[in-house]
Each structure stands twice: as structure tokens, then as C-alpha cells.
Protein backbone atom coordinates (compact mmCIF):
# COMPACT_ATOMS: atom_id res chain seq x y z
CA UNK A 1 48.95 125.44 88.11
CA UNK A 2 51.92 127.93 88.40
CA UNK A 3 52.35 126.73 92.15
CA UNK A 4 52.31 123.19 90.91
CA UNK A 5 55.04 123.63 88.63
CA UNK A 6 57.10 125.49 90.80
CA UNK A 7 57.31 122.62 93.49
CA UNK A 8 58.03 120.52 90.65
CA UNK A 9 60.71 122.52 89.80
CA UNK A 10 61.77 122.69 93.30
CA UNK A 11 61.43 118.51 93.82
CA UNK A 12 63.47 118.03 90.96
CA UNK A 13 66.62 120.34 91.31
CA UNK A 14 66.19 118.65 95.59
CA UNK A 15 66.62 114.98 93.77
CA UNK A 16 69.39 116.46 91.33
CA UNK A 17 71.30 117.87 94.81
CA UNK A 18 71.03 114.85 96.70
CA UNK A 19 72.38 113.00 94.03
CA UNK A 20 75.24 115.11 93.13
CA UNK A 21 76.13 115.20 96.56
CA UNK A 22 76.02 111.21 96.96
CA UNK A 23 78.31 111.53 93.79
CA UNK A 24 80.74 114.10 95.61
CA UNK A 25 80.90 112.26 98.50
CA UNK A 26 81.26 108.52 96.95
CA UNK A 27 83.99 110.12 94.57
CA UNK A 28 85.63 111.68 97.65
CA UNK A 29 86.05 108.56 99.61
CA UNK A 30 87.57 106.92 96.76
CA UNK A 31 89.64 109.43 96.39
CA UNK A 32 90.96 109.17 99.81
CA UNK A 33 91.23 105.15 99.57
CA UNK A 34 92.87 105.28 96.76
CA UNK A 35 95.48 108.13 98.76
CA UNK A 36 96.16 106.04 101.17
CA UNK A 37 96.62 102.91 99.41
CA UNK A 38 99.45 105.13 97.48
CA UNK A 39 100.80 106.09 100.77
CA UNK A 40 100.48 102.72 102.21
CA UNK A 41 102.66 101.42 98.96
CA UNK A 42 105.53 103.90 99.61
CA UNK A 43 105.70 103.25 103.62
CA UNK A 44 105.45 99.19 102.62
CA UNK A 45 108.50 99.60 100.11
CA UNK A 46 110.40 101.62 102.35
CA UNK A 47 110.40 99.44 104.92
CA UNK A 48 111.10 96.58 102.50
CA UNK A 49 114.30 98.53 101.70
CA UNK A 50 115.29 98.20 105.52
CA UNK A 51 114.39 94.78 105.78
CA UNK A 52 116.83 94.55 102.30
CA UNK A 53 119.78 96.23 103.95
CA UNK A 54 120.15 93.85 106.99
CA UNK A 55 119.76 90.83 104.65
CA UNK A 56 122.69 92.15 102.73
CA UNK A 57 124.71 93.55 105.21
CA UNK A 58 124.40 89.92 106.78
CA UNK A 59 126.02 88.63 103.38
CA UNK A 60 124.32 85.25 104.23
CA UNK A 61 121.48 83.15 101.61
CA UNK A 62 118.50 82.80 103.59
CA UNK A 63 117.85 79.34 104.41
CA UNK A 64 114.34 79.87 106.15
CA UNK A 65 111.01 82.22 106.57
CA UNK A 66 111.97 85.03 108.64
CA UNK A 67 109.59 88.18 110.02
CA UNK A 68 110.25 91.20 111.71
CA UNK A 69 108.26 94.44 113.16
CA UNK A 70 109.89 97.53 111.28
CA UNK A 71 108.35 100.62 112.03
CA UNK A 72 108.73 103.16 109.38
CA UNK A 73 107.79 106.62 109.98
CA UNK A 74 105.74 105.82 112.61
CA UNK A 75 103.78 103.36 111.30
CA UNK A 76 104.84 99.50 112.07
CA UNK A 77 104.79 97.04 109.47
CA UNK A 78 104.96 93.44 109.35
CA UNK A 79 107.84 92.42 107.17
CA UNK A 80 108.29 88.73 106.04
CA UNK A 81 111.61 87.59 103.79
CA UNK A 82 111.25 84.15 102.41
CA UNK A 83 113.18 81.89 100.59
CA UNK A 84 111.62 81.08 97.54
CA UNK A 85 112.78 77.73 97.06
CA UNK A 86 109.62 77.47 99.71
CA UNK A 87 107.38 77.46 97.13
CA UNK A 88 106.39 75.68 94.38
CA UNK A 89 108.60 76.40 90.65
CA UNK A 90 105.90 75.95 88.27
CA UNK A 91 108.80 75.82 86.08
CA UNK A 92 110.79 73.03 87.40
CA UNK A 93 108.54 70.92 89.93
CA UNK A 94 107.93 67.39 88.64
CA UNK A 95 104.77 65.40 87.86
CA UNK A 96 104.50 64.37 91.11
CA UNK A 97 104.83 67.37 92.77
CA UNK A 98 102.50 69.17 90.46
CA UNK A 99 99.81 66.66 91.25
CA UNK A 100 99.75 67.16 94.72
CA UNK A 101 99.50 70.74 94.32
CA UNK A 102 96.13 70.35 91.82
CA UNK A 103 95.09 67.71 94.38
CA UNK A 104 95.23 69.35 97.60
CA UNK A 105 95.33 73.02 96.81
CA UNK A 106 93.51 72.79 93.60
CA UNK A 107 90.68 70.74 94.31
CA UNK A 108 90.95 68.37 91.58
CA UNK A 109 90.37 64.60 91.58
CA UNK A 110 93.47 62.61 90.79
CA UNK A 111 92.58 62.19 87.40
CA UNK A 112 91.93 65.96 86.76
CA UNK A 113 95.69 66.64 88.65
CA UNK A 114 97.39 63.90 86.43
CA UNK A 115 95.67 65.33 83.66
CA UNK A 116 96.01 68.76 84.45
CA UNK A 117 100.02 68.28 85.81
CA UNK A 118 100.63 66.53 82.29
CA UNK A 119 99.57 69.79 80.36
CA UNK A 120 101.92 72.15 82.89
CA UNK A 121 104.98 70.29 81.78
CA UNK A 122 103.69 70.19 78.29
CA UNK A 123 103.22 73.55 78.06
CA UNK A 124 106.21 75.28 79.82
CA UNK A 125 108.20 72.57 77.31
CA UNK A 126 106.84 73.74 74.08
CA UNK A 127 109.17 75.31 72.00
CA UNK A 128 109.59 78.97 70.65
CA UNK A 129 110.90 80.39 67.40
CA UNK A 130 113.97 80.03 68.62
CA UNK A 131 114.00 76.34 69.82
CA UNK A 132 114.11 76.90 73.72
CA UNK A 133 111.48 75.69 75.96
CA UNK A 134 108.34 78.41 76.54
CA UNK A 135 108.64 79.03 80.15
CA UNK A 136 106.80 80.65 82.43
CA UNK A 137 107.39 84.16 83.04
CA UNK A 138 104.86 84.60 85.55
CA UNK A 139 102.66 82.65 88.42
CA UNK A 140 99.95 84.29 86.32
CA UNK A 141 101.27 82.76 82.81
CA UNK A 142 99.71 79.25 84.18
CA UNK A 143 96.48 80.46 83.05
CA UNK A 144 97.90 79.75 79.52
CA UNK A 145 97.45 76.06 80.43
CA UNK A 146 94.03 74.89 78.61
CA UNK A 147 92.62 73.17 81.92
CA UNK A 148 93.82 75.87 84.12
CA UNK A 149 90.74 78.38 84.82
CA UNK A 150 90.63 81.11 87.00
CA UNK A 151 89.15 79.82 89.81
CA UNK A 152 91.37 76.84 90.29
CA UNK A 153 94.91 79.67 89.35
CA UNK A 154 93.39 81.53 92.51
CA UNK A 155 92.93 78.78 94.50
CA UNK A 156 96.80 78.13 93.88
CA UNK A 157 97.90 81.76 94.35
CA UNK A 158 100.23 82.14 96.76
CA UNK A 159 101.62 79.29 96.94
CA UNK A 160 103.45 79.65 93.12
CA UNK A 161 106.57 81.05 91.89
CA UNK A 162 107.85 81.27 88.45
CA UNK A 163 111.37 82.84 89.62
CA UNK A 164 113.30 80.20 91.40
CA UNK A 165 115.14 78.69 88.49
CA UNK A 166 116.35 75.86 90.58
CA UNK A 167 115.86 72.45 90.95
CA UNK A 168 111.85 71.55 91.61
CA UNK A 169 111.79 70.71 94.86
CA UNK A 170 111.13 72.72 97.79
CA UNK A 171 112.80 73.71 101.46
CA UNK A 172 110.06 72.96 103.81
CA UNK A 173 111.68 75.37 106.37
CA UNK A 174 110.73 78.30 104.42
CA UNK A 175 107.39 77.26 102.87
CA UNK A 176 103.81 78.76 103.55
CA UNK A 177 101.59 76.43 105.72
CA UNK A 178 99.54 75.63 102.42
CA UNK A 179 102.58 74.31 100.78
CA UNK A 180 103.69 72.21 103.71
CA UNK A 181 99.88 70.96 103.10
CA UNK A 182 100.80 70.11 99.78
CA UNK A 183 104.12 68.36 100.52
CA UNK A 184 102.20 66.27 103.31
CA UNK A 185 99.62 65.19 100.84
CA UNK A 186 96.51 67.26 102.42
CA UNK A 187 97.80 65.89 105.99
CA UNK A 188 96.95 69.25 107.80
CA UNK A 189 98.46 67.59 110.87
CA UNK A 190 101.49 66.97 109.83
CA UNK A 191 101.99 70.13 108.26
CA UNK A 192 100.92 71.94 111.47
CA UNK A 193 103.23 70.26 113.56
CA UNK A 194 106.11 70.99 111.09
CA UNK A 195 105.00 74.71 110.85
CA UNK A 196 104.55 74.74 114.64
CA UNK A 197 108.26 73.40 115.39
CA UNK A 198 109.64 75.14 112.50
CA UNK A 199 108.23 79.24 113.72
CA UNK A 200 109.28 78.43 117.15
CA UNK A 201 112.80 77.99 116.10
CA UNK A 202 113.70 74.34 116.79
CA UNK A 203 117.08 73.08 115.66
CA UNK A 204 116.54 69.81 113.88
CA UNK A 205 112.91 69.94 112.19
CA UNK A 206 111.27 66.54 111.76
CA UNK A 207 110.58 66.49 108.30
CA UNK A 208 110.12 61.99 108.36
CA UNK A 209 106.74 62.36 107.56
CA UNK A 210 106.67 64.53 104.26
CA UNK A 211 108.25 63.17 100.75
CA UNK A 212 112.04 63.50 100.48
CA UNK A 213 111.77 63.01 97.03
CA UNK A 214 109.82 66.61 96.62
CA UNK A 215 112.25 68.24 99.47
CA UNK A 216 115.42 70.09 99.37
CA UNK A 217 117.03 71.96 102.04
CA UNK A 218 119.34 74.48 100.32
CA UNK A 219 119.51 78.21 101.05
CA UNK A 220 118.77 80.63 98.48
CA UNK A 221 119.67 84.14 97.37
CA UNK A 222 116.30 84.57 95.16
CA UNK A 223 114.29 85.49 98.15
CA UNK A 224 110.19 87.26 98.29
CA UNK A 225 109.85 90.43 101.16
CA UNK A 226 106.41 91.08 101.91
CA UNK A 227 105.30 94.01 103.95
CA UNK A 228 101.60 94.48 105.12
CA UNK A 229 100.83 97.84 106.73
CA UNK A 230 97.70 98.70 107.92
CA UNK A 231 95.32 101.03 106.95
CA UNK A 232 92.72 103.48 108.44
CA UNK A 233 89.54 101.12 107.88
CA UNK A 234 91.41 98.06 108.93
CA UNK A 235 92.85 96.39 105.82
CA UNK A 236 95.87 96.35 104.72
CA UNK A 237 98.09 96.75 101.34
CA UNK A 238 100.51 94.26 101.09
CA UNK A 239 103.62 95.05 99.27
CA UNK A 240 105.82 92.36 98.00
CA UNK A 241 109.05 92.17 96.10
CA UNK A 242 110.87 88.86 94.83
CA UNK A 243 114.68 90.43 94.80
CA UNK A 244 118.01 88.28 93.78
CA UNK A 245 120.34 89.62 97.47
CA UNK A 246 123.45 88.57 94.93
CA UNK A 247 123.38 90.64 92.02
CA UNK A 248 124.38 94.32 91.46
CA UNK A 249 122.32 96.41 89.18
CA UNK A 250 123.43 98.85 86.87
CA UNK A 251 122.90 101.39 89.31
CA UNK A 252 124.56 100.30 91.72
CA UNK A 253 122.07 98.48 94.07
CA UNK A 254 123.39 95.43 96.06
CA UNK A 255 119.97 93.66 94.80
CA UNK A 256 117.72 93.09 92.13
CA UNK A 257 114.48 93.25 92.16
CA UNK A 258 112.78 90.86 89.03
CA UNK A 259 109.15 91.29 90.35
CA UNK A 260 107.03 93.31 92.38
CA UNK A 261 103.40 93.21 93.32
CA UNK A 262 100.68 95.52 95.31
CA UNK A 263 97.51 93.66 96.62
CA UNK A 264 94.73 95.34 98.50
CA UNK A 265 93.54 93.18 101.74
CA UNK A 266 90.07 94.44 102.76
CA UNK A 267 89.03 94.44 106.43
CA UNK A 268 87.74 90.85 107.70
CA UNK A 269 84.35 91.08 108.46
């Protein structure tokens, strides 16, 4: 009986090891992700800084998309600065163009988009205590909307911005693939060719086939930098910052930054 208990004694304090060193370990590796997700976020930031000081030192608005390699200590990053008059202002963007969004990115019949396009504009036009209209702060504010769920606000993500403060329509020279989607009506085609054309630099962009209505081709000083630098299991961290190139800050800063986001892209399986 005493030799029973003692390999009781011994199974049991085995099972408590393994499992406190599964916990060690598990804790460990998070520890370490969540290291070089930190690390990741500095190197991403500093290289959006580069990418910030050519813009400037160019002293030009940015008309469309542009992307550069930057390698910043030693690691290089993919840096994108866009316009972001090439998305969609869910501030300013009209009925119409607020259907085709809920249509062709969202999912929705046309009914739902009317419908659900309808209670946007209602609800960035409500008024506050103070009598102004209750915009939207945030891409993320559209969840306020009643028929706006989660699943159809990330099914729009990317494609939003509640920063622009200009006039609704958008530059199809700088806009995302999924936006020139939009603009074409869900013509993936179309937007393909545009996209095609547009990255490989071609002077005059045929832009017959989308809306002109919904289309503007300004430059613009509000622009979004997005770096994406890799990490060791082979995602990446994505830094972004939406920055105003035309406005000193207190501290002296030839830019602004209004909003800044980190998102964690897991490895593709």
C-alpha cells in the first residue's frame, strides 16, 4: 500500500511538471510574439518617419498611391503613402455612393444598401447639444448605425475613412482595388484594368467606364502611410498613420498625425 501511494505521489507531481512546463513554455512564446510585435511597431514607425520626410521635403500634395522599399535598420519594409481622398468619406459620400459600397463590398441587396445608406446620412446628420451635425470620428463609429453589424463594418474595413473632410467623392488614382470595385459597380474588370494601367504608371488613365459623378481627381495633403514589416514566423504588423503633410504641430513637426493604427497580419496558410 505504501508503494502504491508513493507512485501516486510520483504520477501526480509528473502531470503537475508537464503542465507547468506547457504553461512556461506557452507563456514564453507569447512573450516573445508579443516582443517582436513591439519591435516590429517601432521599426514600422520609423520607417514611416522616412517615408514622411521625402513627402515633405518634396513640398508637393500627393495626387496618387505611391510605395517604396525602405530598409530600416536592416530590416526592409514595404511603405505605401496614399491619398485619402482614395477612399470612401463616410462623412461626406452621397447616397449613391454609399449604396454601392453596401452593395458591392457589403453584400447587401439593393434594398438593404438603400436602406442601410439612408441611416449613414441620417445618422452622421443628427444633431448634438450644441446644434452641429454628429459626425463620425472614426471608420469604427459606423457601427453606431442600427443596421450596421460587425460583420458587414469588417467586410467594409479598409476601404473607409472618416478623416478626409472633403467633398464625397473619390480620386480613383489613389484608391485600393476594392474601392475601384466599388466605383465600377462590382465590375472587377474594369477595375483591374484601371488598377493595372494606373500601378504601371500610365499618363492619361481611362477612367470612361467608372461614374464621374462619384470621381474627383484632386490631390490631397491628408494622406494614410502604411508600413508592413515582416516578422520571424512570416506575418507581418502593419503600421499605419493618417498624417495632414501641411500642418505644423506644437512641437514643431512639419506634420500631423490625427490617427494611427497597429494590426497584426498572421502568416497565410
Amino acid at each position: 500500500m505504501a508503494l502504491l501511494a508513493v507512485l501516486w505521489i510520483v504520477a501526480a507531481l509528473s502531470i503537475i511538471a508537464t503542465g507547468t512546463l506547457r504553461t512556461v513554455r506557452t507563456e514564453s512564446r507569447a512573450i516573445l510574439q508579443a516582443r517582436q510585435q513591439v519591435e516590429a511597431q517601432a521599426l514600422g514607425d520609423g520607417a514611416i518617419q522616412i517615408a514622411l520626410q521625402g513627402l515633405v521635403a518634396r513640398n508637393q500634395p500627393l495626387a496618387s498611391t505611391t510605395a517604396a522599399n525602405i530598409a530600416y535598420r536592416g530590416v526592409p519594409i514595404e511603405v505605401e503613402a496614399m491619398p485619402l481622398n482614395g477612399l470612401i468619406d463616410i462623412n461626406t459620400a452621397g447616397l449613391p455612393l454609399l449604396q454601392r459600397l453596401l452593395s458591392v463590398a457589403g453584400g447587401l441587396s439593393a434594398e438593404a444598401a438603400q436602406a442601410t445608406a439612408q441611416a449613414i446620412v441620417q445618422t452622421r446628420e443628427r444633431r448634438d447639444a450644441r446644434g452641429g451635425p454628429q459626425r463620425f470620428e472614426a471608420e469604427e463609429d459606423l457601427l453606431r448605425v442600427p443596421d450596421v453589424d460587425y460583420d458587414l463594418y469588417a467586410r467594409l474595413d479598409g476601404l473607409l475613412t472618416a478623416d478626409l473632410q472633403g467633398s464625397g467623392r473619390v480620386n480613383p488614382l489613389a484608391a485600393p482595388f476594392e474601392v475601384l470595385a466599388v466605383l465600377a459597380n462590382g465590375d472587377t474588370a474594369v477595375a483591374q484594368r484601371i488598377a493595372a494601367a494606373r500601378d504601371a504608371g500610365q499618363v492619361g488613365v481611362d477612367t470612361s467606364a467608372l461614374d464621374g459623378s462619384l470621381l474627383e481627381s484632386s490631390a490631397s495633403r491628408r494622406i494614410r502611410v502604411q508600413a508592413r514589416v515582416p516578422l520571424v514566423d512570416g506575418g507581418y504588423v502593419r503600421v499605419s498613420r493618417n498624417v495632414d503633410i501641411n500642418a505644423r504641430t506644437p512641437n514643431g513637426a512639419p506634420w500631423h498625425t490625427f490617427r494611427m493604427t497597429v494590426r497584426l497580419e498572421p502568416r497565410k496558410s
